[in-house]
PDB file of N, CA and C in Angstrom:
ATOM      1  N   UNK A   1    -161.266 219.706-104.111  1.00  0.00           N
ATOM      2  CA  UNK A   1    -160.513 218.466-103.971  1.00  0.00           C
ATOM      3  C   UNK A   1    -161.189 217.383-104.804  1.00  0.00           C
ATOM      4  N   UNK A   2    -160.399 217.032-105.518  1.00  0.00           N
ATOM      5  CA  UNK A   2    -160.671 215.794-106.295  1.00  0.00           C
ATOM      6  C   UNK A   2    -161.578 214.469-105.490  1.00  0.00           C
ATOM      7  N   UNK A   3    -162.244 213.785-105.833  1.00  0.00           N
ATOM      8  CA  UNK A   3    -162.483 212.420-105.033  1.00  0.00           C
ATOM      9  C   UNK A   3    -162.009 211.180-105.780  1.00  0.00           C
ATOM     10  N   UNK A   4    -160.910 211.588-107.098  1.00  0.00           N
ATOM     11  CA  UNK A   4    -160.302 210.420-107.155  1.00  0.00           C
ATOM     12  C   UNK A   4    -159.587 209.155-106.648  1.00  0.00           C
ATOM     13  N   UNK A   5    -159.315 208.244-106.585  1.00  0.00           N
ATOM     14  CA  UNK A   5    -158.448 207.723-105.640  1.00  0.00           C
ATOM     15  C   UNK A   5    -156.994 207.125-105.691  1.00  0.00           C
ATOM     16  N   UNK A   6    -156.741 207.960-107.012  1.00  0.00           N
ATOM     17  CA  UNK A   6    -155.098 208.329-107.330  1.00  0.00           C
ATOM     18  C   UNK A   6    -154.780 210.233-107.532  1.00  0.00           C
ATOM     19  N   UNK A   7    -154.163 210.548-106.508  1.00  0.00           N
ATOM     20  CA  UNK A   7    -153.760 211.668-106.396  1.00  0.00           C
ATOM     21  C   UNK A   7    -153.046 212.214-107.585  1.00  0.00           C
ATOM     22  N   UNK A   8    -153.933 213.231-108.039  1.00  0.00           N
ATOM     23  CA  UNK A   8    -153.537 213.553-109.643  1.00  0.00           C
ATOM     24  C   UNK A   8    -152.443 214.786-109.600  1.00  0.00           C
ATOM     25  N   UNK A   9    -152.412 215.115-108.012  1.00  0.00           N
ATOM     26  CA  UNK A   9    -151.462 216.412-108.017  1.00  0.00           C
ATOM     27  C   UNK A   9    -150.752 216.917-106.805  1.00  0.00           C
ATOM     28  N   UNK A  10    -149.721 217.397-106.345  1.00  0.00           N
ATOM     29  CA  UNK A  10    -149.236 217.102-104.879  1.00  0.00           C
ATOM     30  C   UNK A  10    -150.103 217.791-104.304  1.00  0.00           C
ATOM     31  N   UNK A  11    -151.352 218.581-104.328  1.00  0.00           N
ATOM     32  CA  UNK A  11    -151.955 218.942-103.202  1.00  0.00           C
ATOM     33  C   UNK A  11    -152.906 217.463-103.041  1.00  0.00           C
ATOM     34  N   UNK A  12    -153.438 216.951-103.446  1.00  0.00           N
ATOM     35  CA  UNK A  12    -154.458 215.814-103.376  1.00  0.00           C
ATOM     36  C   UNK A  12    -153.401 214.950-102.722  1.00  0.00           C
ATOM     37  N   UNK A  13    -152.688 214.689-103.476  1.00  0.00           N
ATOM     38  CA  UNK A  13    -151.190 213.266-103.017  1.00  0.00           C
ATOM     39  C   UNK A  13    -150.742 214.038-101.201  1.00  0.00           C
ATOM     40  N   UNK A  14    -150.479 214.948-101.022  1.00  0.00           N
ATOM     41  CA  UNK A  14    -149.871 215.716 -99.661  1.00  0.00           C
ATOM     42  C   UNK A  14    -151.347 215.381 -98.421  1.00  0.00           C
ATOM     43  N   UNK A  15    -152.696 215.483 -99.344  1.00  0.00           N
ATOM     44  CA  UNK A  15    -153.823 215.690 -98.364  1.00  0.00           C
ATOM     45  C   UNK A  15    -153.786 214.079 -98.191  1.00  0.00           C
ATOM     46  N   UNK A  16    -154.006 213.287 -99.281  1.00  0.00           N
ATOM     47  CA  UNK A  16    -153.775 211.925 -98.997  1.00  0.00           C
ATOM     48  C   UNK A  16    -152.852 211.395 -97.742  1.00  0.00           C
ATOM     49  N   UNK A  17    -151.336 211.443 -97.649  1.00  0.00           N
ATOM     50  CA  UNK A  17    -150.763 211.357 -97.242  1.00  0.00           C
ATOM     51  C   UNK A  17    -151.238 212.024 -95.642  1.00  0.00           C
ATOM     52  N   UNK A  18    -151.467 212.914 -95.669  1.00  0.00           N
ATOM     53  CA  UNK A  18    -151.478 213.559 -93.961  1.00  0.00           C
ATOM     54  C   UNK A  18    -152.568 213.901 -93.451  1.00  0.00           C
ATOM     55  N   UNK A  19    -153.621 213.545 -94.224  1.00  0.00           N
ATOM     56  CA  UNK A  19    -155.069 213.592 -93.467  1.00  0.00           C
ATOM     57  C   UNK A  19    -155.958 212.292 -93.459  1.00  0.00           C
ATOM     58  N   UNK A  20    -155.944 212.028 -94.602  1.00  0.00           N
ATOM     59  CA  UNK A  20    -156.333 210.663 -95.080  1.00  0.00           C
ATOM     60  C   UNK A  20    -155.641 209.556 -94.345  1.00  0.00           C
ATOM     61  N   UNK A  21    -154.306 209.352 -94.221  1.00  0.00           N
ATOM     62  CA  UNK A  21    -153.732 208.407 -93.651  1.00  0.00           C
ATOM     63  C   UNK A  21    -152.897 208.701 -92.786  1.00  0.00           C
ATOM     64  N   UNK A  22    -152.952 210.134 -92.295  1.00  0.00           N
ATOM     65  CA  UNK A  22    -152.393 210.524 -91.031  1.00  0.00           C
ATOM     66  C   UNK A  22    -150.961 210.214 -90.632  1.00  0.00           C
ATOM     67  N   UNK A  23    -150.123 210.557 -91.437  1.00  0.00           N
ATOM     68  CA  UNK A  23    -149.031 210.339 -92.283  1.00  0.00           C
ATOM     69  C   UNK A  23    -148.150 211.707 -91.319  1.00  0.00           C
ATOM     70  N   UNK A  24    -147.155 211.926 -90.924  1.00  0.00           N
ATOM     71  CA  UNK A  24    -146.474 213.173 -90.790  1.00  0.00           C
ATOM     72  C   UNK A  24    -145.485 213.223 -91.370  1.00  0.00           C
ATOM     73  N   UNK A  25    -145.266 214.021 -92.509  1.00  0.00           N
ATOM     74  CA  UNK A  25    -144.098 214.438 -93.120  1.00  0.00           C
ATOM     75  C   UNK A  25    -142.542 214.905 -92.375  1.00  0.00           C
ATOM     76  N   UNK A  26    -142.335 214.065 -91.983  1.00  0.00           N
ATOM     77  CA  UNK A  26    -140.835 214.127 -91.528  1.00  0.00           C
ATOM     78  C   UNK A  26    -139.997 213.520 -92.650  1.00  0.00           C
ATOM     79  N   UNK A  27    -138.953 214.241 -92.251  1.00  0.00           N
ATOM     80  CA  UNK A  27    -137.319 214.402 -92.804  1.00  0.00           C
ATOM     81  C   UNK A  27    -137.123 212.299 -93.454  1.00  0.00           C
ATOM     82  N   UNK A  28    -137.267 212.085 -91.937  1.00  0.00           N
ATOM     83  CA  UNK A  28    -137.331 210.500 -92.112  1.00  0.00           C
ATOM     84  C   UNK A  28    -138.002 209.837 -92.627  1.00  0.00           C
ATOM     85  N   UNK A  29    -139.256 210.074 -92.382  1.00  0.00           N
ATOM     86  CA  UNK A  29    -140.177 209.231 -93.304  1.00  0.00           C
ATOM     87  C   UNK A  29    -140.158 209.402 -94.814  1.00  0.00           C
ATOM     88  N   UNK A  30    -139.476 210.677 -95.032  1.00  0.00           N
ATOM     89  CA  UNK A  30    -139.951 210.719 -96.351  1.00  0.00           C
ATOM     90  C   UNK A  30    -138.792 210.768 -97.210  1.00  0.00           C
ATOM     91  N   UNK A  31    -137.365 210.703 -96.106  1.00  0.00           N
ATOM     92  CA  UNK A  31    -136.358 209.713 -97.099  1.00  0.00           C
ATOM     93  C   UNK A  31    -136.453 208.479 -97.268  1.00  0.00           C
ATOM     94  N   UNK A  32    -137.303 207.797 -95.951  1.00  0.00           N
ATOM     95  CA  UNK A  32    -137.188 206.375 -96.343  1.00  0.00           C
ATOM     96  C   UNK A  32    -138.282 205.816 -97.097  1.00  0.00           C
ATOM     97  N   UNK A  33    -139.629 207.039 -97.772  1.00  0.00           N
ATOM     98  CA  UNK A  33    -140.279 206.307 -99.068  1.00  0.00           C
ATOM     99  C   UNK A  33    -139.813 206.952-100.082  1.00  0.00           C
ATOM    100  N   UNK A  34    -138.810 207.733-100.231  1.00  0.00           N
ATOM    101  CA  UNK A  34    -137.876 207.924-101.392  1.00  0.00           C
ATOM    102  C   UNK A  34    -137.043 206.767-101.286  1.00  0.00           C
ATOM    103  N   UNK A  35    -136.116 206.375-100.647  1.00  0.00           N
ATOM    104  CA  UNK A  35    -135.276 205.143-100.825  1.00  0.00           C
ATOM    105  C   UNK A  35    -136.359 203.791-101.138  1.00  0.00           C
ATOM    106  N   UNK A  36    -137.685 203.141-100.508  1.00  0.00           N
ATOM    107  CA  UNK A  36    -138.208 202.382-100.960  1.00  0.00           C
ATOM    108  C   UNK A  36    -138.941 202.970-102.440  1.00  0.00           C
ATOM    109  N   UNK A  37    -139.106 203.930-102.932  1.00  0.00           N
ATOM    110  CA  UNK A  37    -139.559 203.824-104.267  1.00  0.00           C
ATOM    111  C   UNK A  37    -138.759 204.084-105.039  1.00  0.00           C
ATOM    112  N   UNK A  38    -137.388 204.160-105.067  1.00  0.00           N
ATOM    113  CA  UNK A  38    -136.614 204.183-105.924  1.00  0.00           C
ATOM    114  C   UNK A  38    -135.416 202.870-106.272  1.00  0.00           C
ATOM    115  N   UNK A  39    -136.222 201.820-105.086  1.00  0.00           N
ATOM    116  CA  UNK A  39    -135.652 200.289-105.103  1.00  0.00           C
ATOM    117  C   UNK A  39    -136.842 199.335-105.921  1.00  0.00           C
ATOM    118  N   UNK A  40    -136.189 198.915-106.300  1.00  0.00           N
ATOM    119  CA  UNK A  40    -137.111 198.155-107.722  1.00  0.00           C
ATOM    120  C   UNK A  40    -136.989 196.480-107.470  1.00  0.00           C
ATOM    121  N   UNK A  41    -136.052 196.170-105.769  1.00  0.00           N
ATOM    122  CA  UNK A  41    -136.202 195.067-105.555  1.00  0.00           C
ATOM    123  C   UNK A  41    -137.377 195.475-104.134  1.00  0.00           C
ATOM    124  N   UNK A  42    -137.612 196.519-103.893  1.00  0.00           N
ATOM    125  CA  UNK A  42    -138.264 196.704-102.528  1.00  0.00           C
ATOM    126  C   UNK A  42    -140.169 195.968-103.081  1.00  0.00           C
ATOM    127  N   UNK A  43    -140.379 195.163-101.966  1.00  0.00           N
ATOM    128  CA  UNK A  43    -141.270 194.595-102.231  1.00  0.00           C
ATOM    129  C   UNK A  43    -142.874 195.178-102.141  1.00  0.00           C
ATOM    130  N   UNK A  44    -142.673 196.435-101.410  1.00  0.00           N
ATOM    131  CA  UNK A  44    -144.359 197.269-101.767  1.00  0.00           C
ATOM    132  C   UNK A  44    -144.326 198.326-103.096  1.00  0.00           C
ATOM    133  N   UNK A  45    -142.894 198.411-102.910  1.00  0.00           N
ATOM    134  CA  UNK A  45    -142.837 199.263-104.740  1.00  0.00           C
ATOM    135  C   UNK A  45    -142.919 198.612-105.388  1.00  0.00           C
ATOM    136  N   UNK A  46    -143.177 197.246-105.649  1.00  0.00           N
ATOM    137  CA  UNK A  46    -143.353 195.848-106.602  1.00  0.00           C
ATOM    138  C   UNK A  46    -144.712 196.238-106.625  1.00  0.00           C
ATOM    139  N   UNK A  47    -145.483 196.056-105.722  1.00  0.00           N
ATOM    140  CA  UNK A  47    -146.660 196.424-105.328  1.00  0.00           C
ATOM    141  C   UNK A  47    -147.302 197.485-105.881  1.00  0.00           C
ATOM    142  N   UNK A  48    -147.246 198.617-105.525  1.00  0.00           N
ATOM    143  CA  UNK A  48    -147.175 199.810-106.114  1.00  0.00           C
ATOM    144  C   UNK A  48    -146.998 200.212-107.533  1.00  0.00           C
ATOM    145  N   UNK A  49    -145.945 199.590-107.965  1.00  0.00           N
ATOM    146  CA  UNK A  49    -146.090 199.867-109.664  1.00  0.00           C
ATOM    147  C   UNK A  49    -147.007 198.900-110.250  1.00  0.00           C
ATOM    148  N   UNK A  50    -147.433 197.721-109.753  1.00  0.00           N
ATOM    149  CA  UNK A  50    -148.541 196.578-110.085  1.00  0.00           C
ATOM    150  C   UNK A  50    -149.732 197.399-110.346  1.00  0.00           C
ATOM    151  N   UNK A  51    -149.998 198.182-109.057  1.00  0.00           N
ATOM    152  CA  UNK A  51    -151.220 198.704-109.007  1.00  0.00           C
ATOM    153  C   UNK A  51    -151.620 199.336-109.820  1.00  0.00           C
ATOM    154  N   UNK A  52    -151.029 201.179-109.588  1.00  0.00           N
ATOM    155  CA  UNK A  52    -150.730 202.271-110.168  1.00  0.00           C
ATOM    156  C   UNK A  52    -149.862 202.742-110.843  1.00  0.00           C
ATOM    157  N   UNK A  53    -149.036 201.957-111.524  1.00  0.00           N
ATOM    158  CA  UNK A  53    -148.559 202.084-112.766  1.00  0.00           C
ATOM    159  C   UNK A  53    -146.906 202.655-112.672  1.00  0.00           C
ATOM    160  N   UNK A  54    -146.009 202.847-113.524  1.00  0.00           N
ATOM    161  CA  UNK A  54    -144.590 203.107-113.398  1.00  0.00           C
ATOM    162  C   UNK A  54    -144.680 205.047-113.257  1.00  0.00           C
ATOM    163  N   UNK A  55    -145.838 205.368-114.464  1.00  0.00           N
ATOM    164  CA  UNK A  55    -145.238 207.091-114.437  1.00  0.00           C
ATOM    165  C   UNK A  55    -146.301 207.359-112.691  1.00  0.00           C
ATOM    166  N   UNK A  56    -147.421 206.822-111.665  1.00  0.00           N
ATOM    167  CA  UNK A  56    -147.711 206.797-110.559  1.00  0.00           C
ATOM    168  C   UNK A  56    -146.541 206.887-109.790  1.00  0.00           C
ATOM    169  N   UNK A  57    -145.594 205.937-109.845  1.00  0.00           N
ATOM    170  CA  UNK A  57    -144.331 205.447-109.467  1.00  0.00           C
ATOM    171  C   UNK A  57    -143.131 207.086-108.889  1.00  0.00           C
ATOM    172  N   UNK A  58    -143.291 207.644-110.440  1.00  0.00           N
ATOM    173  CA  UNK A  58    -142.540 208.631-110.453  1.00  0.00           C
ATOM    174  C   UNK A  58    -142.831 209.854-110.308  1.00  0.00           C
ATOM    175  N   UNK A  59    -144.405 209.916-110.696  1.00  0.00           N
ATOM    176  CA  UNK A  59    -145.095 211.640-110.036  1.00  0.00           C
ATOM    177  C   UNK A  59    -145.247 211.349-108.443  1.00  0.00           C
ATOM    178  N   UNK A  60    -144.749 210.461-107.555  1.00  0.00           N
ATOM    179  CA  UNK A  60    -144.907 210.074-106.630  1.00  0.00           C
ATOM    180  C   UNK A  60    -143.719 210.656-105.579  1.00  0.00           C
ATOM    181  N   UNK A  61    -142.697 210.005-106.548  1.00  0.00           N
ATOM    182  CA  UNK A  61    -140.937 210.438-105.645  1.00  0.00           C
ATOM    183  C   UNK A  61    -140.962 211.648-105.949  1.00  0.00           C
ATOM    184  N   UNK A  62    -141.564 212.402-106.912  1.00  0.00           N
ATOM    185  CA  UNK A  62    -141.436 214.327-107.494  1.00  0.00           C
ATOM    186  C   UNK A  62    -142.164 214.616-106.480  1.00  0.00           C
ATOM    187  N   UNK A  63    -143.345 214.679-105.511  1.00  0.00           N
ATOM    188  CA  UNK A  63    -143.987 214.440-104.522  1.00  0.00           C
ATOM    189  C   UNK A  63    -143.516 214.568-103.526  1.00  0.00           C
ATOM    190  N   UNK A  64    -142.846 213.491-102.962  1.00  0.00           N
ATOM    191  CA  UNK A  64    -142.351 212.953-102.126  1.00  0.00           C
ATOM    192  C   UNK A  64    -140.556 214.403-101.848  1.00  0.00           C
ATOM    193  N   UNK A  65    -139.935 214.374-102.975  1.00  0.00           N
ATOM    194  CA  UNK A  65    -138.796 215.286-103.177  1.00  0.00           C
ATOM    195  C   UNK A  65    -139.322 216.760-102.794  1.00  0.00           C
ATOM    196  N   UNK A  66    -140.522 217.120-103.274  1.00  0.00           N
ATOM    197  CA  UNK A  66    -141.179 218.528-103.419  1.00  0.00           C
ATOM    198  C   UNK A  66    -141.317 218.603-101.876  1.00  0.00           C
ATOM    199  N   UNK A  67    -142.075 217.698-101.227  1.00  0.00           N
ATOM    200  CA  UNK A  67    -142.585 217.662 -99.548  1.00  0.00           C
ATOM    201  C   UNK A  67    -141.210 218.102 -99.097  1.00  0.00           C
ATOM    202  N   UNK A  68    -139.828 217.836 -99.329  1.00  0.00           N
ATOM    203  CA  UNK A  68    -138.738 217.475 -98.863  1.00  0.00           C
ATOM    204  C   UNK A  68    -137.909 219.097 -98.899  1.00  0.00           C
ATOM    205  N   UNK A  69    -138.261 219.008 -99.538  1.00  0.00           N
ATOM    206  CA  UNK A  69    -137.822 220.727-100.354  1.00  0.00           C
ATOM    207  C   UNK A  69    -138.588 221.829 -99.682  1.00  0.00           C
ATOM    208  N   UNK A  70    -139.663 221.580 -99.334  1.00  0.00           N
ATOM    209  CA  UNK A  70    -140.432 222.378 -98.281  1.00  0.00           C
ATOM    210  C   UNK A  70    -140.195 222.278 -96.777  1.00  0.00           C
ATOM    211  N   UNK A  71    -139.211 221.682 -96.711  1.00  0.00           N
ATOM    212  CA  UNK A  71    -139.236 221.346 -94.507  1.00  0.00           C
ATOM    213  C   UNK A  71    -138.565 222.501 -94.293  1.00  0.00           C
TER     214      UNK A  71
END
């Protein structure tokens, strides 16, 4: 495991998410940070692309879709 602190790949980004921040991948949660990162008026994805950048942005929702694809 990486000790970066941008998840360079969905196993790091998935461990992030559900160990690190104790996160549970549900159906729900993880349509509704697909719908906030794919809103460009939503105000922590303002945030979020500030931080970590636009292609962060989008290896993020591929992520997020992949988790989704696995339930």
């Amino acid at each position: 495991m990486s000790t970066a602190l941008i998840p360079n790949s969905y196993e790091e980004w998935r461990h992030c998410i559900t160990v690190i921040c104790g996160e549970e991948l549900t159906p729900s949660y993880i349509e509704e940070r697909i719908k906030a990162l794919n809103s460009p008026k939503d105000y922590m994805t303002k945030k979020f692309v500030d931080l970590y950048g636009e292609q962060q942005r989008l290896k993020t929702l591929e992520w997020f879709a992949k988790a989704k694809n696995k339930l």
